[in-house]
C-alpha atoms as a PDB file:
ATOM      1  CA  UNK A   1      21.532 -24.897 -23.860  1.00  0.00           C
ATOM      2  CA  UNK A   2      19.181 -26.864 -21.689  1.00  0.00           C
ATOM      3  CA  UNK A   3      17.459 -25.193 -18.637  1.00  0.00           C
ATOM      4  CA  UNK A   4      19.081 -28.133 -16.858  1.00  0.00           C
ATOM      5  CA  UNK A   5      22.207 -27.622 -17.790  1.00  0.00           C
ATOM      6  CA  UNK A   6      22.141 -23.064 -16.766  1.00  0.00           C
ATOM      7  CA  UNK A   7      20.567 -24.606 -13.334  1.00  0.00           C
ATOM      8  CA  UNK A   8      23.763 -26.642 -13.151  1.00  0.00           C
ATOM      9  CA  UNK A   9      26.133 -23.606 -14.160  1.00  0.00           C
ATOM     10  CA  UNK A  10      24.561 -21.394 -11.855  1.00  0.00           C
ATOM     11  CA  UNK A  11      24.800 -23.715  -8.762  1.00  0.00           C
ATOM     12  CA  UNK A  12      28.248 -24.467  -9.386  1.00  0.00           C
ATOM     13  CA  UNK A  13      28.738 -20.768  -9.936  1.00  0.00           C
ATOM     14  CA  UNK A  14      27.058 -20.127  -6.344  1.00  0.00           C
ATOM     15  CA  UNK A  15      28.961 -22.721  -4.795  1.00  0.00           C
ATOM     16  CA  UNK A  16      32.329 -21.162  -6.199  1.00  0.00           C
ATOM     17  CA  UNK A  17      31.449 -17.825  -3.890  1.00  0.00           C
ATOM     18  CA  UNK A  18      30.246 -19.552  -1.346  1.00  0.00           C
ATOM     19  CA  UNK A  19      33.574 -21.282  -1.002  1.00  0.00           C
ATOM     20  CA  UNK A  20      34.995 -18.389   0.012  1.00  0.00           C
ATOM     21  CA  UNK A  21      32.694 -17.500   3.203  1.00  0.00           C
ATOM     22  CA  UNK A  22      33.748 -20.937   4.487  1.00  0.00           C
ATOM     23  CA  UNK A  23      34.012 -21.866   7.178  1.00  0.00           C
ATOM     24  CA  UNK A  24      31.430 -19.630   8.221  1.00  0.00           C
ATOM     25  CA  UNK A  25      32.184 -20.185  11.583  1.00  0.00           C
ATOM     26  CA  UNK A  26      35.095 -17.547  11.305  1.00  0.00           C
ATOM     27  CA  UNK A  27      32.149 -14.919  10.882  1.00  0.00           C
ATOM     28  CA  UNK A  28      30.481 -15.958  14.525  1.00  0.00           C
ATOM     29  CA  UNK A  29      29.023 -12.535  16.285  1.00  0.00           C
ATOM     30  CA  UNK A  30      30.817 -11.664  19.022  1.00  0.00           C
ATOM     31  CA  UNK A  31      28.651 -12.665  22.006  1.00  0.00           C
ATOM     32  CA  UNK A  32      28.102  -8.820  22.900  1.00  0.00           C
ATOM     33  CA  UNK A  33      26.871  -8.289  19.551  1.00  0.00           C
ATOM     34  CA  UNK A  34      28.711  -6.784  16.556  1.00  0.00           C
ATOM     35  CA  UNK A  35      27.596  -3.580  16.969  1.00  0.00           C
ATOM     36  CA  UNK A  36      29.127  -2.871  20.423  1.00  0.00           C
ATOM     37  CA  UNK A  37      32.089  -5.233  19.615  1.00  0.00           C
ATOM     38  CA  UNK A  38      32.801  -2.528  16.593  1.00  0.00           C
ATOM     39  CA  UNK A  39      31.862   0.579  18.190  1.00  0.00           C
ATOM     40  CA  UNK A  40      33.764  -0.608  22.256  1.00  0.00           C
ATOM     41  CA  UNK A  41      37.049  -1.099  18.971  1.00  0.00           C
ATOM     42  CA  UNK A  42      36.459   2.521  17.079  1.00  0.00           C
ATOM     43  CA  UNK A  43      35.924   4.430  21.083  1.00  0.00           C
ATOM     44  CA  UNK A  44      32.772   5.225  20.346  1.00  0.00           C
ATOM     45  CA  UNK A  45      30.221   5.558  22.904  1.00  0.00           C
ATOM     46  CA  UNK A  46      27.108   4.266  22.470  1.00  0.00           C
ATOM     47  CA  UNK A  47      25.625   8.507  22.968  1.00  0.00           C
ATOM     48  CA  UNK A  48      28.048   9.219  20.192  1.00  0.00           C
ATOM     49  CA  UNK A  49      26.560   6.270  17.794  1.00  0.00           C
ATOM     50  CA  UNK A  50      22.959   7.579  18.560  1.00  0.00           C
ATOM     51  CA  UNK A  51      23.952  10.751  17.477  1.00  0.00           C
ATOM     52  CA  UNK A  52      25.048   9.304  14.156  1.00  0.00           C
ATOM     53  CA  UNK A  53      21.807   7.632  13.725  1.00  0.00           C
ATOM     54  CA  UNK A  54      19.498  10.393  15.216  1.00  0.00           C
ATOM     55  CA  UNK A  55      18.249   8.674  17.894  1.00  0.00           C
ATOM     56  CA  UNK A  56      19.169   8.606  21.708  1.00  0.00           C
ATOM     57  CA  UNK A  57      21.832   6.496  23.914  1.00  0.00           C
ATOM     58  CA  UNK A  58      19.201   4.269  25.383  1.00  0.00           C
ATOM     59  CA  UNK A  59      17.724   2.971  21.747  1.00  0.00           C
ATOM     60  CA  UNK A  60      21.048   2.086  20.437  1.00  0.00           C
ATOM     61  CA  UNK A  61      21.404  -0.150  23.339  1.00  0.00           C
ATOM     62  CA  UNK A  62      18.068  -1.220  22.704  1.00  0.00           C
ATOM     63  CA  UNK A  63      19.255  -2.258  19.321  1.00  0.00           C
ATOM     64  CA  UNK A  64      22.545  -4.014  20.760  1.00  0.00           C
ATOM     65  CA  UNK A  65      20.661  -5.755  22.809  1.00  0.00           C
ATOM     66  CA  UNK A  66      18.037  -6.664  19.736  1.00  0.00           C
ATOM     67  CA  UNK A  67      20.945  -7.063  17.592  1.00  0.00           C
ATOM     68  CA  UNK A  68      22.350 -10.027  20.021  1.00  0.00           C
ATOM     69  CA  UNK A  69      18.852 -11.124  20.047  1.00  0.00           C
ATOM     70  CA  UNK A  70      18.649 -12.278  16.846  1.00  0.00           C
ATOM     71  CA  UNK A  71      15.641  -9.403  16.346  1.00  0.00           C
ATOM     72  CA  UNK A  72      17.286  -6.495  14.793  1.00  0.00           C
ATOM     73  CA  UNK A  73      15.926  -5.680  11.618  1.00  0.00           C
ATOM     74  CA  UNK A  74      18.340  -6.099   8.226  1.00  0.00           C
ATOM     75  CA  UNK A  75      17.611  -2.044   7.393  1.00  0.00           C
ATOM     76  CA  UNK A  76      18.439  -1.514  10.928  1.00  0.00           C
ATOM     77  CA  UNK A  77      21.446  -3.006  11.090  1.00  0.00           C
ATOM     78  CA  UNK A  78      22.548  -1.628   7.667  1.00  0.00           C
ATOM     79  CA  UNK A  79      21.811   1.895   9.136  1.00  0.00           C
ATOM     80  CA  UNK A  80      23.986   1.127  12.307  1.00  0.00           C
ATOM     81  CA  UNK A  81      26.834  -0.429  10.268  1.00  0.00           C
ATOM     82  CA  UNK A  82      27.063   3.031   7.438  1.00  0.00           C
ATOM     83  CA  UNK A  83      27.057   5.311  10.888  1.00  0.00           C
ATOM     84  CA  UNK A  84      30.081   3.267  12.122  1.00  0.00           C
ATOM     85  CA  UNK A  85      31.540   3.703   8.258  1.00  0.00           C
ATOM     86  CA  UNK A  86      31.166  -0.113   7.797  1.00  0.00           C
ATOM     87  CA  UNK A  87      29.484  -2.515   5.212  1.00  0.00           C
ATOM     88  CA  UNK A  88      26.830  -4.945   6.254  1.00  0.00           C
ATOM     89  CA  UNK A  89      27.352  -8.147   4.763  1.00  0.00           C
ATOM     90  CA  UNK A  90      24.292 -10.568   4.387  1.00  0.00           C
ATOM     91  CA  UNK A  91      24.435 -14.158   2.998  1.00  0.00           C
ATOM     92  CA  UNK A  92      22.979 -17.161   3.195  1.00  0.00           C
ATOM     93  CA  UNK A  93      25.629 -19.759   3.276  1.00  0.00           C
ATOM     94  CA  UNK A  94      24.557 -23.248   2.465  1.00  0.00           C
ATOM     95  CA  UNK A  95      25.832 -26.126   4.700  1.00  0.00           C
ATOM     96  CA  UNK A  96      26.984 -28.470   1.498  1.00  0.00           C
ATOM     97  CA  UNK A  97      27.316 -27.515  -1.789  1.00  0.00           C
ATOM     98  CA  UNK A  98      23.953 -26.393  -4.144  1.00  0.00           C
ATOM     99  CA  UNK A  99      24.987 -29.111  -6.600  1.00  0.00           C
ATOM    100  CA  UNK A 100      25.048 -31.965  -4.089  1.00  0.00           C
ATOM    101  CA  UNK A 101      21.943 -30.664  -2.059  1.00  0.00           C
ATOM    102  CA  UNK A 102      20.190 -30.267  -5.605  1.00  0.00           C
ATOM    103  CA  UNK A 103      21.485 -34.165  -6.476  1.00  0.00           C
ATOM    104  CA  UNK A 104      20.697 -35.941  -2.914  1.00  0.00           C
ATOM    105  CA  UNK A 105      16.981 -34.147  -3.062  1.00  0.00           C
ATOM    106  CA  UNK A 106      16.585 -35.682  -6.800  1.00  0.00           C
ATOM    107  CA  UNK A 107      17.784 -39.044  -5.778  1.00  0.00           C
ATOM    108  CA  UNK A 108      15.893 -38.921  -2.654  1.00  0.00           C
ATOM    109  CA  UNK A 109      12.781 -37.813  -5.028  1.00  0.00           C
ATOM    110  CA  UNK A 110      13.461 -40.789  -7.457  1.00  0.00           C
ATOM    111  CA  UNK A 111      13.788 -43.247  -4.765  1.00  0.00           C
ATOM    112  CA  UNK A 112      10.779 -42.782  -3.718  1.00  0.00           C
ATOM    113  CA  UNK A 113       8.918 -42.564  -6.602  1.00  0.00           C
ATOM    114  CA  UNK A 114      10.625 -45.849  -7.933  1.00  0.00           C
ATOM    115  CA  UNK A 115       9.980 -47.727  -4.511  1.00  0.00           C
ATOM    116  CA  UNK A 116       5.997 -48.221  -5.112  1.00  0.00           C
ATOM    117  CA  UNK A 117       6.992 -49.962  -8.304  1.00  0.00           C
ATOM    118  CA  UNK A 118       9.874 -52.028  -7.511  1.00  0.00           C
ATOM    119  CA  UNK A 119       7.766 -53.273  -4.376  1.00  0.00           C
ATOM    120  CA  UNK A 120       4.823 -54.337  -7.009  1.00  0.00           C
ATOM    121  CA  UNK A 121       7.549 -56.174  -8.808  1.00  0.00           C
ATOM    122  CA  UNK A 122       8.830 -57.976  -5.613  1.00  0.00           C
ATOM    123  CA  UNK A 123       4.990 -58.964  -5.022  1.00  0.00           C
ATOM    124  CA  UNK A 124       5.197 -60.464  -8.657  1.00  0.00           C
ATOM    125  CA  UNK A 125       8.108 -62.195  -7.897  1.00  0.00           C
ATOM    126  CA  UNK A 126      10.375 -60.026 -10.483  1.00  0.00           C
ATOM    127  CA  UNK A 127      12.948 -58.409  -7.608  1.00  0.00           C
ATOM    128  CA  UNK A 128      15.138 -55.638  -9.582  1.00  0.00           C
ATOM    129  CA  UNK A 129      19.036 -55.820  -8.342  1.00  0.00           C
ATOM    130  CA  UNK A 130      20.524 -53.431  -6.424  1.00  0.00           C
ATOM    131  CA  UNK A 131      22.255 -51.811  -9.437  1.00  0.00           C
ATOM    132  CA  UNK A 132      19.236 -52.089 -12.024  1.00  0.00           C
ATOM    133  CA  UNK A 133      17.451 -50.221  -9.162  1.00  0.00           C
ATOM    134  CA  UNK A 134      20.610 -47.340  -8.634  1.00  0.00           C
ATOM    135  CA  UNK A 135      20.647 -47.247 -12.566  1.00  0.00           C
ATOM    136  CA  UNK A 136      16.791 -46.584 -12.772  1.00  0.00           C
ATOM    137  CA  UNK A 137      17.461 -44.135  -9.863  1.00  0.00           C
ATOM    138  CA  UNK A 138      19.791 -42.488 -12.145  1.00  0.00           C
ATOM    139  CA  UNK A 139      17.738 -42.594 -15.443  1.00  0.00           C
ATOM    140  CA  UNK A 140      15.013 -40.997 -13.421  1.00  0.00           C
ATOM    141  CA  UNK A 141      16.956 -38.099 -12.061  1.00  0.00           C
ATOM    142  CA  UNK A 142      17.848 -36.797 -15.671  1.00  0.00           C
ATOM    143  CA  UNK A 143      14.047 -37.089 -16.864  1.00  0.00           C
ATOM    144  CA  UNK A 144      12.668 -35.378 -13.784  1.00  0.00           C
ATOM    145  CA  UNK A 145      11.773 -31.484 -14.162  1.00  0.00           C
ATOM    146  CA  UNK A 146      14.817 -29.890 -11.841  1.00  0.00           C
ATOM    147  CA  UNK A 147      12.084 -27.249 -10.567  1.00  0.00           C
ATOM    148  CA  UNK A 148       9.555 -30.256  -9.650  1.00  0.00           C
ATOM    149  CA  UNK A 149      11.628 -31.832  -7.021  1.00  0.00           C
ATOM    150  CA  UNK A 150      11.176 -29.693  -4.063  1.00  0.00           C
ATOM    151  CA  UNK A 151       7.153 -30.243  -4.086  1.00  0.00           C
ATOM    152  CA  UNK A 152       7.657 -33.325  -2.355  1.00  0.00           C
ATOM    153  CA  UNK A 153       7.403 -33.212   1.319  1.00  0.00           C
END
């Protein structure tokens, strides 16, 4: 099997989980944070949660507080969440499908590429057609090396 064709199968394997996580929007932080939102819903106080962890009242508001931030650290939070008895979930969730983001950069990558020469060919009076240029675009895409296309600004 081609390399190109396991890249394929495993963003269209990706993009079959990440289906389910959408719309991501449902998994918004609370704006207090989720780590007071969960422990304000178990009754836990926030000296009861430093117990847990080991450490005293005033860092585990320090850590809400980072948490809400945006500065809490991933280990950090995974502590916090197994001394509440929950899981941490992490993900990166693309905005569009891998496949599509993979086939607009190649495109994008070919187009460019292909633009220098059509240009010369203008200058020479030998314009290519819209079509010829979308079906050199094309032809392009499935010669290119799939891991060469991001070195392109």
């Amino acid at each position: 099997m081609l390399r190109a064709q396991i890249n394929t199968q495993v963003r269209v394997g990706l993009d079959q989980r990440f289906n389910i996580l959408k719309p991501v929007g449902r998994f918004s932080a609370p704006a207090r944070g989720w780590i007071k939102a969960i422990r304000g819903g178990l009754g836990m106080s926030a000296e009861q949660l430093g117990k847990r962890l080991g450490i005293r009242q005033p860092s585990v508001v320090a850590l809400e507080q980072s948490e809400v931030k945006g500065a809490i650290q991933l280990s950090t939070l995974r502590r916090v969440a197994q001394a509440m008895d929950c899981t941490l979930v992490y993900a990166l969730v693309p905005n569009q499908p891998l496949e599509t983001i993979f086939r607009e950069r190649a495109r994008s990558v070919a187009r460019r590429r292909l633009t220098a020469i059509e240009h010369s060919m203008l200058l020479e009076n030998q314009a290519v057609s819209r079509r010829d240029s979308e079906a050199r675009i094309d032809e392009l895409v499935q010669k290119m090396n799939p891991r060469r296309i991001w070195d392109e600004q």
